[in-house]
PDB file of N, CA and C in Angstrom:
ATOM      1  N   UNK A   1     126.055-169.622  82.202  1.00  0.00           N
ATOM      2  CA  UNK A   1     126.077-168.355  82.916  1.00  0.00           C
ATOM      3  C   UNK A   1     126.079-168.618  84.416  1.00  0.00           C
ATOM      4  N   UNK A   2     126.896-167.550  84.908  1.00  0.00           N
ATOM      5  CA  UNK A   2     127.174-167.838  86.491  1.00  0.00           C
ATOM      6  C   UNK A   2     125.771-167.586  87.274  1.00  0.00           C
ATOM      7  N   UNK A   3     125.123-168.634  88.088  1.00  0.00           N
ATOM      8  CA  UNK A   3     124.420-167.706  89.484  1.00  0.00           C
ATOM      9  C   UNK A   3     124.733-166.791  90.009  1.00  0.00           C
ATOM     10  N   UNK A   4     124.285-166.059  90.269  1.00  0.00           N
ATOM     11  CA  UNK A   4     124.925-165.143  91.815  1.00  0.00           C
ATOM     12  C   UNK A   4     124.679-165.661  92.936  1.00  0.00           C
ATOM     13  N   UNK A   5     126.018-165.218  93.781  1.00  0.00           N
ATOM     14  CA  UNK A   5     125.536-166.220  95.344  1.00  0.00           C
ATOM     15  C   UNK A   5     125.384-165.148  95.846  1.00  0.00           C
ATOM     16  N   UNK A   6     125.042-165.651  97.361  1.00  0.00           N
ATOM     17  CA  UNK A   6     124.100-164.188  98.224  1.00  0.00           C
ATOM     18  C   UNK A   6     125.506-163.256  98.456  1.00  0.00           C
ATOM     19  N   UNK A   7     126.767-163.599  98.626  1.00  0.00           N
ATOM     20  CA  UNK A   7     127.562-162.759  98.423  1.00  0.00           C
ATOM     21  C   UNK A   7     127.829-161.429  97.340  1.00  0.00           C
ATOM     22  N   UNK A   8     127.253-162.121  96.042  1.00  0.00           N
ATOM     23  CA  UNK A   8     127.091-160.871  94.928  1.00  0.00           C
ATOM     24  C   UNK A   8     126.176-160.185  95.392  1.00  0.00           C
ATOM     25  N   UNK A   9     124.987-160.491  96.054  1.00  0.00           N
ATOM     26  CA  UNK A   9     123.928-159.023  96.401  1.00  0.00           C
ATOM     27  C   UNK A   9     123.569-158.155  97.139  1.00  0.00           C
ATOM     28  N   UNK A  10     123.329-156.847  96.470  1.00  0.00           N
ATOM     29  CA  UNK A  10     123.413-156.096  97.016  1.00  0.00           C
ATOM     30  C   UNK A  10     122.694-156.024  98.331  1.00  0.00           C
ATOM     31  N   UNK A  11     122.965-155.421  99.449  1.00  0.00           N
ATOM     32  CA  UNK A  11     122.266-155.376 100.347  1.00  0.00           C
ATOM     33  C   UNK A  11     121.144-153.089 100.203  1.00  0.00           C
ATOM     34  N   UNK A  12     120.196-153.285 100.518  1.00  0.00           N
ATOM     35  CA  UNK A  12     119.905-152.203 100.579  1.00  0.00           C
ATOM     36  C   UNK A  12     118.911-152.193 101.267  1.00  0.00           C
ATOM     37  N   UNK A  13     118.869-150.623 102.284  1.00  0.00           N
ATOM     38  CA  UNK A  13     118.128-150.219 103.387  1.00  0.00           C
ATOM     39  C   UNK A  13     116.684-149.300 102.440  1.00  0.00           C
ATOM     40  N   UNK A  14     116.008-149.713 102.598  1.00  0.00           N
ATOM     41  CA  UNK A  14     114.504-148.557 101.712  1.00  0.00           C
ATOM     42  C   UNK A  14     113.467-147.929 102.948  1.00  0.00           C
ATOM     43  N   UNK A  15     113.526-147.211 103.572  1.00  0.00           N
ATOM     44  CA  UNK A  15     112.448-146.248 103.972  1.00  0.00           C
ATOM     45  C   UNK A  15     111.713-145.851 103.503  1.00  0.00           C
ATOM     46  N   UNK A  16     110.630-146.031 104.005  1.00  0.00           N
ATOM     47  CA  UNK A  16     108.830-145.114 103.317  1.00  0.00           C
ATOM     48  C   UNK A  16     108.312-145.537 104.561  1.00  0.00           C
ATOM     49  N   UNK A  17     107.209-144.498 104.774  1.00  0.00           N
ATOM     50  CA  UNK A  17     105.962-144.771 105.765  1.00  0.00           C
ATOM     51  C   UNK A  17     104.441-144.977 105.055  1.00  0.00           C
ATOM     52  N   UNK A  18     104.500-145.276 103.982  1.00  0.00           N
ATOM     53  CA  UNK A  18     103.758-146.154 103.013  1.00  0.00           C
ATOM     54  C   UNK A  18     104.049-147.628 103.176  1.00  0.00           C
ATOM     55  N   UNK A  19     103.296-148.342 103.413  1.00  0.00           N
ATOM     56  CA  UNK A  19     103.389-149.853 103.153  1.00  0.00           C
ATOM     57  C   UNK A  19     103.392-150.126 101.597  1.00  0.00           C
ATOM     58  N   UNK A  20     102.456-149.783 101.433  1.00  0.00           N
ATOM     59  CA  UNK A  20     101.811-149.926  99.492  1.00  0.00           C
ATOM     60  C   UNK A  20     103.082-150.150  99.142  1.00  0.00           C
ATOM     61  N   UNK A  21     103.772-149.328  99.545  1.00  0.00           N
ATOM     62  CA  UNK A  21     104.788-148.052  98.558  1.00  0.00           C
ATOM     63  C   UNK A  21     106.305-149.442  98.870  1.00  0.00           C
ATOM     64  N   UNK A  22     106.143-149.711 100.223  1.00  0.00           N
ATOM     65  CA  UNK A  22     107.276-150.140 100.725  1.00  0.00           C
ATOM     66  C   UNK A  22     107.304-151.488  99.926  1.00  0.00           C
ATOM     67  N   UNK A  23     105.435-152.222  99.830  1.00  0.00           N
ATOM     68  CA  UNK A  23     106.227-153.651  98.913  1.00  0.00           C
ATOM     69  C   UNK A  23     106.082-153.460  97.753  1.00  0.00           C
ATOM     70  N   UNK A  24     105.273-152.576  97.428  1.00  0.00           N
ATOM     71  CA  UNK A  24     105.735-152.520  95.727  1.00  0.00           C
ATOM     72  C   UNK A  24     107.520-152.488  95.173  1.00  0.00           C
ATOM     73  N   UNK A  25     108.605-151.328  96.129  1.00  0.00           N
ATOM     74  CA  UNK A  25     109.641-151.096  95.582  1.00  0.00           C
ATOM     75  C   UNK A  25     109.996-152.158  96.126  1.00  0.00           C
ATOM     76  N   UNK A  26     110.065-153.043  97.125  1.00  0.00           N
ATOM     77  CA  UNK A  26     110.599-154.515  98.008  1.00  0.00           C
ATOM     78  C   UNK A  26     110.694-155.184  97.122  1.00  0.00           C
ATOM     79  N   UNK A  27     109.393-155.423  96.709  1.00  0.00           N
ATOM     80  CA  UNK A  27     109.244-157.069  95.721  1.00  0.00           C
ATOM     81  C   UNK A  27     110.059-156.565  94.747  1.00  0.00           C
ATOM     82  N   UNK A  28     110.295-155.416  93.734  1.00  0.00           N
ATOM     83  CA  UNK A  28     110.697-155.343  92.212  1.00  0.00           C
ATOM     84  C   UNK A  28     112.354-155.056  92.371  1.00  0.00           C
ATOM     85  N   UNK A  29     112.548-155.014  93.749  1.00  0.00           N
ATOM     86  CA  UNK A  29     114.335-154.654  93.937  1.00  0.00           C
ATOM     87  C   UNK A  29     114.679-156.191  93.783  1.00  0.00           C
ATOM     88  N   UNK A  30     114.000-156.776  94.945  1.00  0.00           N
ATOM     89  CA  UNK A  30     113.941-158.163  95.287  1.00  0.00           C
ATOM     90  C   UNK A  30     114.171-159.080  94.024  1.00  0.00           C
ATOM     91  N   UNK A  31     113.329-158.642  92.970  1.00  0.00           N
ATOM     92  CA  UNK A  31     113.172-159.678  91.428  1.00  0.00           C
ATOM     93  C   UNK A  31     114.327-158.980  91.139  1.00  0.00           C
ATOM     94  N   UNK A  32     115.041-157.912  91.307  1.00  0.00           N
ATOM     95  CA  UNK A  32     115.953-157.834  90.559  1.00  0.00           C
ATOM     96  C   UNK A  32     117.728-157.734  91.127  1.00  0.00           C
ATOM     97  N   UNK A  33     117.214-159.179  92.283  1.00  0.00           N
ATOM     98  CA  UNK A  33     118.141-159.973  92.728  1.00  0.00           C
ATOM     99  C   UNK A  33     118.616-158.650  93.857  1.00  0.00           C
ATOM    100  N   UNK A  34     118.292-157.932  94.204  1.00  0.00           N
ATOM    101  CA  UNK A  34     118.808-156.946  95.551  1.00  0.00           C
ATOM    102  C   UNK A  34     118.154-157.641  96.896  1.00  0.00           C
ATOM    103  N   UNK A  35     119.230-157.799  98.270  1.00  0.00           N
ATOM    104  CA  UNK A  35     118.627-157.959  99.384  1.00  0.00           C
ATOM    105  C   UNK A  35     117.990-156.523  99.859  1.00  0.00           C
ATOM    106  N   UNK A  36     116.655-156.915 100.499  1.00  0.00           N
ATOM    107  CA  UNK A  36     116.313-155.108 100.972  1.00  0.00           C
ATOM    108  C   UNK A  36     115.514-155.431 102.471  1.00  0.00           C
ATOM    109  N   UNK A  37     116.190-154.162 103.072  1.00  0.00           N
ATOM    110  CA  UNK A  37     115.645-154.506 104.662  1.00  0.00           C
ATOM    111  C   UNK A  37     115.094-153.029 104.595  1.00  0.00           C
ATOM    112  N   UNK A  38     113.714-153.377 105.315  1.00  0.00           N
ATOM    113  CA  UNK A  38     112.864-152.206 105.477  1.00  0.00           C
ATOM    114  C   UNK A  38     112.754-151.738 106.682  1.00  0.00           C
ATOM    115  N   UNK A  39     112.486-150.071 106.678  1.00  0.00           N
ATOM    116  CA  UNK A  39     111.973-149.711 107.995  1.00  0.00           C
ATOM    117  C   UNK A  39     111.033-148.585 107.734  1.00  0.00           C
ATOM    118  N   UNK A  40     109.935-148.164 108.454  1.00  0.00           N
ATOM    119  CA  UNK A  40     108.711-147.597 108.379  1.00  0.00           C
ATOM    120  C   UNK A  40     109.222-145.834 108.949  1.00  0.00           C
ATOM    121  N   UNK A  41     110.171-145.533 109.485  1.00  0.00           N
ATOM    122  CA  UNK A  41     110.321-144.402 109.684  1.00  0.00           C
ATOM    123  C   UNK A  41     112.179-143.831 110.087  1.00  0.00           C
ATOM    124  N   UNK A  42     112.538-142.867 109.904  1.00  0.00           N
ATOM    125  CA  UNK A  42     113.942-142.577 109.983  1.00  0.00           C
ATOM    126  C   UNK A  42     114.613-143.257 111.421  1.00  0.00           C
ATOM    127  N   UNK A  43     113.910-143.128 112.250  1.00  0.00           N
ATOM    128  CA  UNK A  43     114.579-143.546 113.564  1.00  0.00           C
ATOM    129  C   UNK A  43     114.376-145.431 113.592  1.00  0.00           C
ATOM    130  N   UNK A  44     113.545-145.779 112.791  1.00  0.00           N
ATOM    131  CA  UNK A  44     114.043-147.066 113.058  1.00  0.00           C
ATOM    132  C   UNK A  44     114.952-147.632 112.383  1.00  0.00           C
ATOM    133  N   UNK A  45     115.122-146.900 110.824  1.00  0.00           N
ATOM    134  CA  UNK A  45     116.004-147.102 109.992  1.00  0.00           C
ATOM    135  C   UNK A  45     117.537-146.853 110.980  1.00  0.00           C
ATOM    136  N   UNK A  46     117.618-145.839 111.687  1.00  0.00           N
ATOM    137  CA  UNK A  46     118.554-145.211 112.635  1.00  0.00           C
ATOM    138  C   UNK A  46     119.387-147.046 113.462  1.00  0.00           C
ATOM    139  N   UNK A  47     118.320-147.656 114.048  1.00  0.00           N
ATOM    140  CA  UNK A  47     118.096-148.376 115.081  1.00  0.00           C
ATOM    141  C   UNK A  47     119.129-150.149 114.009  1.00  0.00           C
ATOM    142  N   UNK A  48     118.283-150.131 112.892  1.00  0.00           N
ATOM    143  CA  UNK A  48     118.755-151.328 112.182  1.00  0.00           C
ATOM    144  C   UNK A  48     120.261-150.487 111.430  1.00  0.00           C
ATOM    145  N   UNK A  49     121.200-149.738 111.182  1.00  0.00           N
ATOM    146  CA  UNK A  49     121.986-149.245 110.888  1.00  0.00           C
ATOM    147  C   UNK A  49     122.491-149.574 112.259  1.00  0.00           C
ATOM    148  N   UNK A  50     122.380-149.734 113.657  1.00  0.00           N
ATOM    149  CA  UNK A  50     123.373-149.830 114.242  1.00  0.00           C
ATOM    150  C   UNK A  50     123.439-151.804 114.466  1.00  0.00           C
ATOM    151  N   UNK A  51     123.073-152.232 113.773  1.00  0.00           N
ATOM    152  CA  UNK A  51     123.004-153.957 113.438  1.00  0.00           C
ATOM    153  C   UNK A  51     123.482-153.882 112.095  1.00  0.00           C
ATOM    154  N   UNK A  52     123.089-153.447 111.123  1.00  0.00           N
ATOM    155  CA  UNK A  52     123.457-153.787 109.573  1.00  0.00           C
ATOM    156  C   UNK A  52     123.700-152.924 109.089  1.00  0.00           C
ATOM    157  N   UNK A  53     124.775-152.780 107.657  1.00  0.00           N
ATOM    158  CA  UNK A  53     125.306-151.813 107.283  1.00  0.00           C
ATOM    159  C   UNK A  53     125.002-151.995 105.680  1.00  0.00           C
ATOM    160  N   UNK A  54     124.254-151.044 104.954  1.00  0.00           N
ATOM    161  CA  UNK A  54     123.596-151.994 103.515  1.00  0.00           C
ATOM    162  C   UNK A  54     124.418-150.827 102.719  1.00  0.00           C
ATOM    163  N   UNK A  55     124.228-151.610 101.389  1.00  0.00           N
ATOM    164  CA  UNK A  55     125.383-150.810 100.714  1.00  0.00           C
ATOM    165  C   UNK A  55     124.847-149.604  99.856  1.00  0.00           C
ATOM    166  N   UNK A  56     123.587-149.320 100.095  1.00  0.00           N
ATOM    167  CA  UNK A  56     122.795-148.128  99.650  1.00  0.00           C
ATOM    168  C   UNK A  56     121.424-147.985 100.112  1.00  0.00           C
ATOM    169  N   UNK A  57     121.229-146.761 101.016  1.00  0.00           N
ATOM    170  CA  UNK A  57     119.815-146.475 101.358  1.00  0.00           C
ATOM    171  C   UNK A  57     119.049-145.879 100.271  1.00  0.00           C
ATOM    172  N   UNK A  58     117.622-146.369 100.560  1.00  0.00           N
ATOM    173  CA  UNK A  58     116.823-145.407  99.506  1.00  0.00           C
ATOM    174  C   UNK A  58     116.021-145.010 100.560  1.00  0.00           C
ATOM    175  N   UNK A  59     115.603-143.628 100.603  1.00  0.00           N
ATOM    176  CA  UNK A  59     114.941-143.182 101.804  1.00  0.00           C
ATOM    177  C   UNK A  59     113.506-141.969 100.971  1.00  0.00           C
ATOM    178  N   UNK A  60     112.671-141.690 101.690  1.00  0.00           N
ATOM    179  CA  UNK A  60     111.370-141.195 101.392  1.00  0.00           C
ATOM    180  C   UNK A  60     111.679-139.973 102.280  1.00  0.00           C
ATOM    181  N   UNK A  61     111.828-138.714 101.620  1.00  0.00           N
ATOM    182  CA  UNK A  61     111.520-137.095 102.376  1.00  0.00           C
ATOM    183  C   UNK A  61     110.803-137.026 103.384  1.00  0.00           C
ATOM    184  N   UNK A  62     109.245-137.210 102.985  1.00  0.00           N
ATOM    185  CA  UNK A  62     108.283-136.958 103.760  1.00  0.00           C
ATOM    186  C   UNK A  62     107.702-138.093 105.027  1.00  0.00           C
ATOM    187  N   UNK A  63     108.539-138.237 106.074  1.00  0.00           N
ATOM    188  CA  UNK A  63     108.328-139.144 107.074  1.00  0.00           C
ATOM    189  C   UNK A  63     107.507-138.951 108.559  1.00  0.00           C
ATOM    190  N   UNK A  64     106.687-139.492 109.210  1.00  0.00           N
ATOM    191  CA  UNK A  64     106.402-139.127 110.487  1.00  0.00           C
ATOM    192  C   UNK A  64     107.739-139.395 111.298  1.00  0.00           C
ATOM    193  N   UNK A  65     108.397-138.936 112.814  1.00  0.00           N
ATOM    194  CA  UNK A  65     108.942-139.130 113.904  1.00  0.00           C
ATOM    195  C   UNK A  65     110.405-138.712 113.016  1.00  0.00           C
ATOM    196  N   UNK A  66     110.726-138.872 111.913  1.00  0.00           N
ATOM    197  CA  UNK A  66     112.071-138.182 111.495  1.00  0.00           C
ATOM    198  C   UNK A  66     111.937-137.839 110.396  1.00  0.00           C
ATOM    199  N   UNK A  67     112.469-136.949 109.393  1.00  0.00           N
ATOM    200  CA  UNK A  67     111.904-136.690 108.053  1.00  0.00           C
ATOM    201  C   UNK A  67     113.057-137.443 107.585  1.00  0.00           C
ATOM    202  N   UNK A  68     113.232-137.602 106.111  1.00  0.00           N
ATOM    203  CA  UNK A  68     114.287-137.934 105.625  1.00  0.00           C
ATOM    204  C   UNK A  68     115.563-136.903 105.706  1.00  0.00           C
ATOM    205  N   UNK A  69     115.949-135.636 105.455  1.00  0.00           N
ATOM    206  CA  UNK A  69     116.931-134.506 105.683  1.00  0.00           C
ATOM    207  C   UNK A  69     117.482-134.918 107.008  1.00  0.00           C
ATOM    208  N   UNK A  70     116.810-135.090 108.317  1.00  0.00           N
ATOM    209  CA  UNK A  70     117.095-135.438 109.797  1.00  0.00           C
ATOM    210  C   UNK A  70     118.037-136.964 109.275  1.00  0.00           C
ATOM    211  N   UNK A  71     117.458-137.859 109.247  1.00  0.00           N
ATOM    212  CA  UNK A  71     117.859-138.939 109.033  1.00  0.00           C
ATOM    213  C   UNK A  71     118.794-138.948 108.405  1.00  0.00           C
ATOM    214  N   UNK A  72     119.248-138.222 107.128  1.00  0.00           N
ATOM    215  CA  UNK A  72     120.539-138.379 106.637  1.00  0.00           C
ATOM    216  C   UNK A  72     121.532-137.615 107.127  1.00  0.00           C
ATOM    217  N   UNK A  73     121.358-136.608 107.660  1.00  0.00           N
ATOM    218  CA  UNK A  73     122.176-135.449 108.487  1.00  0.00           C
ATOM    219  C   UNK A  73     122.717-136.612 109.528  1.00  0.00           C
ATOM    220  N   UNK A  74     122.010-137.161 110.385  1.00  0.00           N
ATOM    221  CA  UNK A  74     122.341-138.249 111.410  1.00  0.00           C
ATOM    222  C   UNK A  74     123.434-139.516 110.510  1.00  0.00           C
ATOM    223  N   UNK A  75     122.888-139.641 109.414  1.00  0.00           N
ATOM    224  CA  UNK A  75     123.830-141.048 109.339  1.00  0.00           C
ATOM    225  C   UNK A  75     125.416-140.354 108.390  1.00  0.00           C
ATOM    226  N   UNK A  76     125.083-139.443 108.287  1.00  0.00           N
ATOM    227  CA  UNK A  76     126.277-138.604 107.791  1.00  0.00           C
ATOM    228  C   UNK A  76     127.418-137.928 109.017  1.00  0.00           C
ATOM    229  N   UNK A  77     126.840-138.293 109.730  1.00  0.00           N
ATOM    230  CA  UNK A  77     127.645-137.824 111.055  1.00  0.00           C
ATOM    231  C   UNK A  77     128.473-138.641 112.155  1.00  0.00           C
ATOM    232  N   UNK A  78     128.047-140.387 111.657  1.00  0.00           N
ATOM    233  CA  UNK A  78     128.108-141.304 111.965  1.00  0.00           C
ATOM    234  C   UNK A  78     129.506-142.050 110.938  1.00  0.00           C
ATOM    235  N   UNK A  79     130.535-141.799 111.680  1.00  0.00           N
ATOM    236  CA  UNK A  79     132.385-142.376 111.123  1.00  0.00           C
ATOM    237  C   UNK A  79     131.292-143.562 109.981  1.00  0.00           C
ATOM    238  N   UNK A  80     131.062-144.400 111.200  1.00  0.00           N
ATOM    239  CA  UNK A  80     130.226-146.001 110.253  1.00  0.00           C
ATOM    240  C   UNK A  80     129.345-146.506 109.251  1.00  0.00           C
ATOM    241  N   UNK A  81     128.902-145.076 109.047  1.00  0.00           N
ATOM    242  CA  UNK A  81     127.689-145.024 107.677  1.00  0.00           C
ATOM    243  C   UNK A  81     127.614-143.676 107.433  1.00  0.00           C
ATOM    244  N   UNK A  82     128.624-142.934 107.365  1.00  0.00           N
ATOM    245  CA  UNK A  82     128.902-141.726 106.460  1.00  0.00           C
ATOM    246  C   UNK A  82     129.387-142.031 104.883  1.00  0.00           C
ATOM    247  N   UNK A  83     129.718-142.881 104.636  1.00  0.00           N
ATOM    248  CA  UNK A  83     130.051-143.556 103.169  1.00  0.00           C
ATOM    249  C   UNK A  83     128.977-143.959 102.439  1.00  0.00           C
ATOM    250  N   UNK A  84     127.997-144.218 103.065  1.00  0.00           N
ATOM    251  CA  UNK A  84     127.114-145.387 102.608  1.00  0.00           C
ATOM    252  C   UNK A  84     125.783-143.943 101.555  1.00  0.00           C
ATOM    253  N   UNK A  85     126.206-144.609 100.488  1.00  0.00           N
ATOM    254  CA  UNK A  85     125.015-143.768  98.898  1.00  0.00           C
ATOM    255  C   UNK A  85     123.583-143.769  99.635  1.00  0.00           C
ATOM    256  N   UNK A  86     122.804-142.477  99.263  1.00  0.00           N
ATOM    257  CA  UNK A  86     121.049-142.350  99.886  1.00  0.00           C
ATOM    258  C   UNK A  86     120.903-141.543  98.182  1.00  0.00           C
ATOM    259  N   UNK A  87     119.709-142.616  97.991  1.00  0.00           N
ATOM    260  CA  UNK A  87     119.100-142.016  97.358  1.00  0.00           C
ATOM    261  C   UNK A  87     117.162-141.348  97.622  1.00  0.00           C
ATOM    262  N   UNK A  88     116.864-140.507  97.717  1.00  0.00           N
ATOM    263  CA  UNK A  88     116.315-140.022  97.947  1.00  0.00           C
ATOM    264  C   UNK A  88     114.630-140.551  96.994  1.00  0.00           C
ATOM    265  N   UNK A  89     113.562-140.656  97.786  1.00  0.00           N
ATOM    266  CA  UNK A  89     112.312-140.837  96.917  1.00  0.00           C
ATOM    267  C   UNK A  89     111.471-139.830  97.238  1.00  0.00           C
ATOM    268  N   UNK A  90     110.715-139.188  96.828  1.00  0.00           N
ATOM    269  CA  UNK A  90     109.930-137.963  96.765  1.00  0.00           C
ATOM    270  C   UNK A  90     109.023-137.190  95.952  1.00  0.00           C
ATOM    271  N   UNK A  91     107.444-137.179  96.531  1.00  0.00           N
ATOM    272  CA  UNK A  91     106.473-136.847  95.479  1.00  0.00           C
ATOM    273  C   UNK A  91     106.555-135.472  95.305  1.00  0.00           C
ATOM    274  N   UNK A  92     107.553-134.768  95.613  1.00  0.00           N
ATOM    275  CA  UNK A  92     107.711-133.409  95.396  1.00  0.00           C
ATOM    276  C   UNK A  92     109.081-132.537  94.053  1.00  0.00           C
ATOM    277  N   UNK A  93     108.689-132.259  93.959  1.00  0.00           N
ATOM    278  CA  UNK A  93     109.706-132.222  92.222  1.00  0.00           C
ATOM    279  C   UNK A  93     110.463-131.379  92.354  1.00  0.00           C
ATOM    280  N   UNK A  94     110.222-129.862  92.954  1.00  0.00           N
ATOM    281  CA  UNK A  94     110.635-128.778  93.091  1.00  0.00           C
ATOM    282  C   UNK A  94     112.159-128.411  93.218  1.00  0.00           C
ATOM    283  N   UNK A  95     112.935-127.252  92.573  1.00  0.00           N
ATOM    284  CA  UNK A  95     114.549-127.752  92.301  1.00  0.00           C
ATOM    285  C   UNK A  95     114.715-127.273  93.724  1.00  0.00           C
ATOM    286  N   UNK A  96     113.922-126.368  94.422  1.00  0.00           N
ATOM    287  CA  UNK A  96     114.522-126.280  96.193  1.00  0.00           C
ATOM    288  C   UNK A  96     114.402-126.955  97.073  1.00  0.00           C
ATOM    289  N   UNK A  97     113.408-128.297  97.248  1.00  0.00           N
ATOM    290  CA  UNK A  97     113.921-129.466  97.193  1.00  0.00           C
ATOM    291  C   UNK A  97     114.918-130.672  97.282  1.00  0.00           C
ATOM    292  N   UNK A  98     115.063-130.852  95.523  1.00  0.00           N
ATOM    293  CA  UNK A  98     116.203-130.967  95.076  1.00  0.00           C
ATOM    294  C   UNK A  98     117.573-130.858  95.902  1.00  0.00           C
ATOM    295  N   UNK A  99     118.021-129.655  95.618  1.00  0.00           N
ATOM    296  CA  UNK A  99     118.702-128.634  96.279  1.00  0.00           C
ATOM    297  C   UNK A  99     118.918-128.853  97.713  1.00  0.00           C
ATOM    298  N   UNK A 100     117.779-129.008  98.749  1.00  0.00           N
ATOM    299  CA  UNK A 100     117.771-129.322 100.053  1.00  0.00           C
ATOM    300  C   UNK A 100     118.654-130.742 100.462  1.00  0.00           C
ATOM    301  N   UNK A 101     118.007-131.719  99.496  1.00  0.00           N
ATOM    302  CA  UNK A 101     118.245-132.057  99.611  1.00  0.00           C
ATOM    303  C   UNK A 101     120.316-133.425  99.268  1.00  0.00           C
ATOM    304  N   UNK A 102     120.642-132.107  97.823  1.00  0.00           N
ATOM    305  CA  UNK A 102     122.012-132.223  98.183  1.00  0.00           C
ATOM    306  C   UNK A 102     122.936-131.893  98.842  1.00  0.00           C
ATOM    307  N   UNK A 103     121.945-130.518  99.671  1.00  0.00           N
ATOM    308  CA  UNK A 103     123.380-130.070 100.569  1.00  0.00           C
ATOM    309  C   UNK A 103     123.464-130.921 102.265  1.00  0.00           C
ATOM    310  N   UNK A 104     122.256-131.948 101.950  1.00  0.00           N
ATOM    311  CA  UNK A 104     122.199-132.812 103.353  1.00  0.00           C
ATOM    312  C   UNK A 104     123.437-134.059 102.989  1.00  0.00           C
ATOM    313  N   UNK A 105     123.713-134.341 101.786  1.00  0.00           N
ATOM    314  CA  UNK A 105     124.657-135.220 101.847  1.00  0.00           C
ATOM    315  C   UNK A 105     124.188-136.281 100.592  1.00  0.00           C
TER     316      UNK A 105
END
């Protein structure tokens, strides 16, 4: 069976302003062979997007200094990472929510 070289992996951006939170999902992306670059709030995530371009964000709603909705509105507006998949993490369930959050992109 083939290795994967660092070329097969994925690269991915994960936001939370949880640490806990940030290496728990780090380490188990990580074991499951994903590169993941972290940032603690939307605007720094903002800041490493204009250095690296990962091939799927996972981002956290509820943020201090940018929420997640701000943050994706911004990288959706951006020619250079308007393509790029967000998936959304959130202790809130609610379908308006939800909802909010597909019509951000």
């Amino acid at each position: 069976m083939k290795e994967p070289s660092m070329k097969d992996h994925k690269r991915l951006l994960l936001i939370d302003d949880d640490p806990n939170l940030i290496l728990l999902v780090k380490d188990y992306l990580e074991f499951r062979g994903y590169e993941v670059n972290t940032a603690e709030n939307g605007r720094e995530a903002l800041e490493i997007l204009e250095q690296d371009i990962p091939d799927m964000i996972i981002c956290d709603v509820m943020m201090p200094e940018m929420d997640g909705y701000t943050f994706v509105e911004q990288v959706r507006q951006n020619e250079r990472t308007s393509w790029i998949p967000v998936l959304f993490l959130s202790a809130k369930g609610q379908s308006a929510v939800r909802v909010k959050g597909l019509n951000k992109g």
